[in-house]
N, C-alpha and C. Protein backbone atom coordinates (compact mmCIF):
# COMPACT_ATOMS: atom_id res chain seq x y z
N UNK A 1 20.79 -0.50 -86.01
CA UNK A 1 20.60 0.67 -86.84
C UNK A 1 21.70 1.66 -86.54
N UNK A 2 22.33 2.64 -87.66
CA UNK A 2 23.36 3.15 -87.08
C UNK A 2 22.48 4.15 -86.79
N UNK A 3 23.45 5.32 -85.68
CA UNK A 3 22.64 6.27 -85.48
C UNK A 3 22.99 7.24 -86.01
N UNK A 4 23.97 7.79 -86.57
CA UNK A 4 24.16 8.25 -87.76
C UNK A 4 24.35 9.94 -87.30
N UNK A 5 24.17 11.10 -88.18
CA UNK A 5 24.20 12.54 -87.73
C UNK A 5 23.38 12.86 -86.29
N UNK A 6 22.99 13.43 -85.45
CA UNK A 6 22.19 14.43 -85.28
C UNK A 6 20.72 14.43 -85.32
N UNK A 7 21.16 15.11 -86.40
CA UNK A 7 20.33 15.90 -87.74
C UNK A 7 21.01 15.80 -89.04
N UNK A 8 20.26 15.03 -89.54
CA UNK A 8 20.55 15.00 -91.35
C UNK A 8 19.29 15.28 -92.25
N UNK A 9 19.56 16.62 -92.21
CA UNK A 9 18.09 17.22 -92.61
C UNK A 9 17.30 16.83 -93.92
N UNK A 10 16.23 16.58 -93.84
CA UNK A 10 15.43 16.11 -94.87
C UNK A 10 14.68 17.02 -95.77
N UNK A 11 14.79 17.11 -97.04
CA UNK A 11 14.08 18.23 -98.20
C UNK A 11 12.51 18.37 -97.18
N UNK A 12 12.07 19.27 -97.19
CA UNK A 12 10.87 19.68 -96.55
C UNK A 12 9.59 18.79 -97.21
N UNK A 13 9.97 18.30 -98.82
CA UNK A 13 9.16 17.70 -99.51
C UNK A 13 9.33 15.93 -99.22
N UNK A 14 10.45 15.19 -98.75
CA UNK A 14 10.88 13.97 -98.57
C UNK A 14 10.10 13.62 -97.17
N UNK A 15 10.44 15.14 -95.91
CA UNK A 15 9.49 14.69 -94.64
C UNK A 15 8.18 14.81 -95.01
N UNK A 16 7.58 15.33 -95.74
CA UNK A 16 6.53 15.46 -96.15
C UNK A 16 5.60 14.46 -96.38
N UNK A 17 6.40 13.38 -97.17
CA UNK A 17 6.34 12.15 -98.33
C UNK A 17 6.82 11.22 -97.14
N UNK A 18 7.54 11.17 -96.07
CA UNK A 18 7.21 9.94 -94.64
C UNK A 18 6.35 10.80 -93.64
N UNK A 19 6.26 11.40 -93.57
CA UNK A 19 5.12 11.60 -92.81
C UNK A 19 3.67 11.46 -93.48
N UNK A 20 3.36 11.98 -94.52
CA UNK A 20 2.08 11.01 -95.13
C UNK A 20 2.26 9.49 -95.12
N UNK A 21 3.53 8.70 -95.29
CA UNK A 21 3.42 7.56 -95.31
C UNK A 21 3.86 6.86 -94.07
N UNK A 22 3.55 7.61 -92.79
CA UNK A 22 4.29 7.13 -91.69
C UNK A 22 3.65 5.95 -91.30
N UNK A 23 2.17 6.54 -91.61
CA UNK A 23 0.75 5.57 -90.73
C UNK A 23 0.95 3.70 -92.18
N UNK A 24 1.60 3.95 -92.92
CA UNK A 24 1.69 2.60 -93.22
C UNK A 24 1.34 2.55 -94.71
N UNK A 25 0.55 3.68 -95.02
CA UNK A 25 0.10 4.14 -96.52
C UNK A 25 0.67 3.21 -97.53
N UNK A 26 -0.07 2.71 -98.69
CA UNK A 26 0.47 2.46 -100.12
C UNK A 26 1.31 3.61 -100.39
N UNK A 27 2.14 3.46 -101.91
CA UNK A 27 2.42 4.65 -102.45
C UNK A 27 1.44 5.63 -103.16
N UNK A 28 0.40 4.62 -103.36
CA UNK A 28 -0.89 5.18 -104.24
C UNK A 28 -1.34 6.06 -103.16
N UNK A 29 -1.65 5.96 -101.53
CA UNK A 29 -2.42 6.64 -100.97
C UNK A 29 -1.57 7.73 -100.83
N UNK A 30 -0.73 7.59 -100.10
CA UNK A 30 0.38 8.50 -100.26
C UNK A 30 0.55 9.70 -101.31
N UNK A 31 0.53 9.50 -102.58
CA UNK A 31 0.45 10.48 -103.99
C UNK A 31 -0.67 10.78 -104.17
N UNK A 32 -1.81 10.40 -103.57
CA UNK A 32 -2.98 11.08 -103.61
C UNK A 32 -2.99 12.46 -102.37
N UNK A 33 -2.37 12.05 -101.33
CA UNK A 33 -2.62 12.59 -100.20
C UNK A 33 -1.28 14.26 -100.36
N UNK A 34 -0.52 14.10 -101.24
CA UNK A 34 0.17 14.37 -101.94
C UNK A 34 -0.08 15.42 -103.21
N UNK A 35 -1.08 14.57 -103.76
CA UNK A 35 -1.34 15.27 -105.15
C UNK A 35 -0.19 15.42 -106.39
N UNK A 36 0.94 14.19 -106.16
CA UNK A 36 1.60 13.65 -106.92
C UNK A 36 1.70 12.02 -107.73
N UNK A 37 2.53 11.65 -108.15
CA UNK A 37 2.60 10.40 -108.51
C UNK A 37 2.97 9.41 -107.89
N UNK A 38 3.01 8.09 -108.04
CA UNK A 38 3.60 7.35 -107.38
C UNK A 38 4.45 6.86 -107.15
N UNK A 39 5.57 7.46 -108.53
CA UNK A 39 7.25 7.27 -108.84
C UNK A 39 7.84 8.37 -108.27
N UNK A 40 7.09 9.80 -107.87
CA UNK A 40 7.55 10.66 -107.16
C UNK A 40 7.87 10.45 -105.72
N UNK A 41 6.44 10.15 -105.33
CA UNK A 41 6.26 9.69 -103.83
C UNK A 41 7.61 8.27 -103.66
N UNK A 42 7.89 7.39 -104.29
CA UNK A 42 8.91 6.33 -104.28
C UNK A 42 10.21 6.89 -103.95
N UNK A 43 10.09 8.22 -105.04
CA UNK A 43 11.68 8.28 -105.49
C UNK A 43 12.32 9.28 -103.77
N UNK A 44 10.65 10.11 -103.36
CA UNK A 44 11.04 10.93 -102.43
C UNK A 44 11.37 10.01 -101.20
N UNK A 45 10.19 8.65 -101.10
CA UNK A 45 11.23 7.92 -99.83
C UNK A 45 12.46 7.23 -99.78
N UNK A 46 12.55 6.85 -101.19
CA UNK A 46 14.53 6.38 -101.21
C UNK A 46 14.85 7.71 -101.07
N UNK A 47 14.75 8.50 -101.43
CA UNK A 47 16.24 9.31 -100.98
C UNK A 47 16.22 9.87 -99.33
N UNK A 48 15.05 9.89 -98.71
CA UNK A 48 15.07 9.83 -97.54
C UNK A 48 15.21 8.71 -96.64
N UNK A 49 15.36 8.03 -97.37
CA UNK A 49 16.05 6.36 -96.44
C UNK A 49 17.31 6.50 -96.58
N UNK A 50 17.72 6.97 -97.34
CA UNK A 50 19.37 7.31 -97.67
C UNK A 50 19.76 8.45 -96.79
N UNK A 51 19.13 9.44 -96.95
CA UNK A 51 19.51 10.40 -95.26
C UNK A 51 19.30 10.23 -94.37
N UNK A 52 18.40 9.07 -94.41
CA UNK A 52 18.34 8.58 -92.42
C UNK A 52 19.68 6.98 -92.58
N UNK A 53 19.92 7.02 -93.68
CA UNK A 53 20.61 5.81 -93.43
C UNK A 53 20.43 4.74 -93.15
N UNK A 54 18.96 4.34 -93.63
CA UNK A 54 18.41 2.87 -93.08
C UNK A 54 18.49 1.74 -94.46
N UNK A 55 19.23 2.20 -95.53
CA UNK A 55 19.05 1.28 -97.05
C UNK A 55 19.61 0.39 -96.87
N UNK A 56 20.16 0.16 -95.77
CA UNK A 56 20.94 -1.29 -95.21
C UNK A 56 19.92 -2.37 -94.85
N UNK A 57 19.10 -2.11 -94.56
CA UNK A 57 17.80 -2.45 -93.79
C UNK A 57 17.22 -3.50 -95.23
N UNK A 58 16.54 -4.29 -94.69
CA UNK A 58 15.57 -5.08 -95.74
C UNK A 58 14.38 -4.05 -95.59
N UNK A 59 14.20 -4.58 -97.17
CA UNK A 59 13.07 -3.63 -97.79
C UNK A 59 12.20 -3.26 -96.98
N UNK A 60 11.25 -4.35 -96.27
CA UNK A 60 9.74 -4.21 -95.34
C UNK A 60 10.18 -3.89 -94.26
N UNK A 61 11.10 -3.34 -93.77
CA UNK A 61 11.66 -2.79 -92.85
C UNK A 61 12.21 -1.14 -92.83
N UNK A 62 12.58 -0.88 -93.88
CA UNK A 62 12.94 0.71 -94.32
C UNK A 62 12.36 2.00 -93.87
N UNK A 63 11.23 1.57 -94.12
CA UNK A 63 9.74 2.72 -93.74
C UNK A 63 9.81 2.84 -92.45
N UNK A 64 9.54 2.01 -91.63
CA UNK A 64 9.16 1.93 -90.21
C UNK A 64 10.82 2.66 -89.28
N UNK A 65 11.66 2.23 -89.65
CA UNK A 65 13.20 2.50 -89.37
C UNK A 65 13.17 3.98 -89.84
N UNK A 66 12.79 4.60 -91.12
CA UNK A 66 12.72 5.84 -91.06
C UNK A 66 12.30 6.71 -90.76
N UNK A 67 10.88 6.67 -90.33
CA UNK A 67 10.23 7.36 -89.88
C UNK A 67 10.14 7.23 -88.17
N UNK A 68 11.12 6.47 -87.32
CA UNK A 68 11.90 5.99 -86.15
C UNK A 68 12.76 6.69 -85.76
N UNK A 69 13.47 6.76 -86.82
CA UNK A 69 14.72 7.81 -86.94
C UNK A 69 14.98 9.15 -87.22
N UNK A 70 13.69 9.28 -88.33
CA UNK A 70 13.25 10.88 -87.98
C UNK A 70 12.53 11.46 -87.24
N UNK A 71 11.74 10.68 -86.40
CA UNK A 71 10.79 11.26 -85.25
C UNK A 71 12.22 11.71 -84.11
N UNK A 72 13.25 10.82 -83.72
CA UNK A 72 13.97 10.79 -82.43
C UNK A 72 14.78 11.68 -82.92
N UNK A 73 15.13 11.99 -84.57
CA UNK A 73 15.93 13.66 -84.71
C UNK A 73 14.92 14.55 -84.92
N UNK A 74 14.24 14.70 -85.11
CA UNK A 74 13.14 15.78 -84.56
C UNK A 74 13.02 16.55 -85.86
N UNK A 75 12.84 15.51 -86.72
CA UNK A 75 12.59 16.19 -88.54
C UNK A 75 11.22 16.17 -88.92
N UNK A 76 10.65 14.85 -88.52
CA UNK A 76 8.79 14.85 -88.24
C UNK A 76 8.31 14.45 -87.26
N UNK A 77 7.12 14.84 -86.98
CA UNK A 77 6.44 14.76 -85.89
C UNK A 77 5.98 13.37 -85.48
N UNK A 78 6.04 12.84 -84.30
CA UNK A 78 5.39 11.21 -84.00
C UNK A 78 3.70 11.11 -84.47
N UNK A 79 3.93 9.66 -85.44
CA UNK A 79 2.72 9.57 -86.03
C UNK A 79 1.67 9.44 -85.17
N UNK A 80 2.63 8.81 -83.76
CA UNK A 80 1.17 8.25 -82.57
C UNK A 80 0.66 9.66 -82.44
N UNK A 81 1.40 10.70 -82.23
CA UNK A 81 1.10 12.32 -81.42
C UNK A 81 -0.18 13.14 -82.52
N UNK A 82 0.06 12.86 -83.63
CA UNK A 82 -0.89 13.36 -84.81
C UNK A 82 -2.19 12.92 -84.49
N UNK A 83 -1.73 10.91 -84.26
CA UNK A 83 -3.37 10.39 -83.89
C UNK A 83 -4.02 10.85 -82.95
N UNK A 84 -2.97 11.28 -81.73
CA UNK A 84 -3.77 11.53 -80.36
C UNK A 84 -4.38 12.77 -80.50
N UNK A 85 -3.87 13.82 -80.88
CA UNK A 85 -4.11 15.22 -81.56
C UNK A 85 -5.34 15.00 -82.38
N UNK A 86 -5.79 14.28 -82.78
CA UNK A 86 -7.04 14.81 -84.07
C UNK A 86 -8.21 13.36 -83.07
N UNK A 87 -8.16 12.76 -82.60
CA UNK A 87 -8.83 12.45 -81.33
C UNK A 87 -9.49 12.87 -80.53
N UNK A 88 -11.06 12.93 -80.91
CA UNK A 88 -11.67 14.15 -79.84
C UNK A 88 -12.10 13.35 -78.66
């Protein structure tokens, strides 16, 4: 994976759209969780695979690589840390 900027900051709405879909989500759950569509929610994780730079990547691989890559630049929060957090 390259490692690419830093920080290559992500629209507030794109981290938004991998971090609802960090935990593995459809796009359907995702745009519900959202309260958008499902060509929105799509279009917002390509272009955030494109700022983390993972479109090199095979498809079933993209998601997981991005949201990898934005946890270790510090754009969203670790999905494990959310789970442990709402864990009583």
């Amino acid at each position: 994976m390259s490692p690419g900027p830093a920080r290559m900051p992500l629209t507030p709405r794109q981290a938004q759209a991998l971090t609802a879909a960090a935990d593995g989500a459809s796009l359907r759950t995702v745009a519900e969780r959202l309260g958008t569509t499902i060509q929105q929610v799509a279009s917002l994780l390509s272009r955030a695979y494109q700022r983390l730079d993972v479109t090199y990547l095979p498809r079933d691989q993209r998601r997981s690589a991005a949201v990898r890559t934005a946890v270790r630049r510090g754009l969203i929060t670790d999905p494990a840390q959310r789970k442990e957090s709402t864990t009583p």
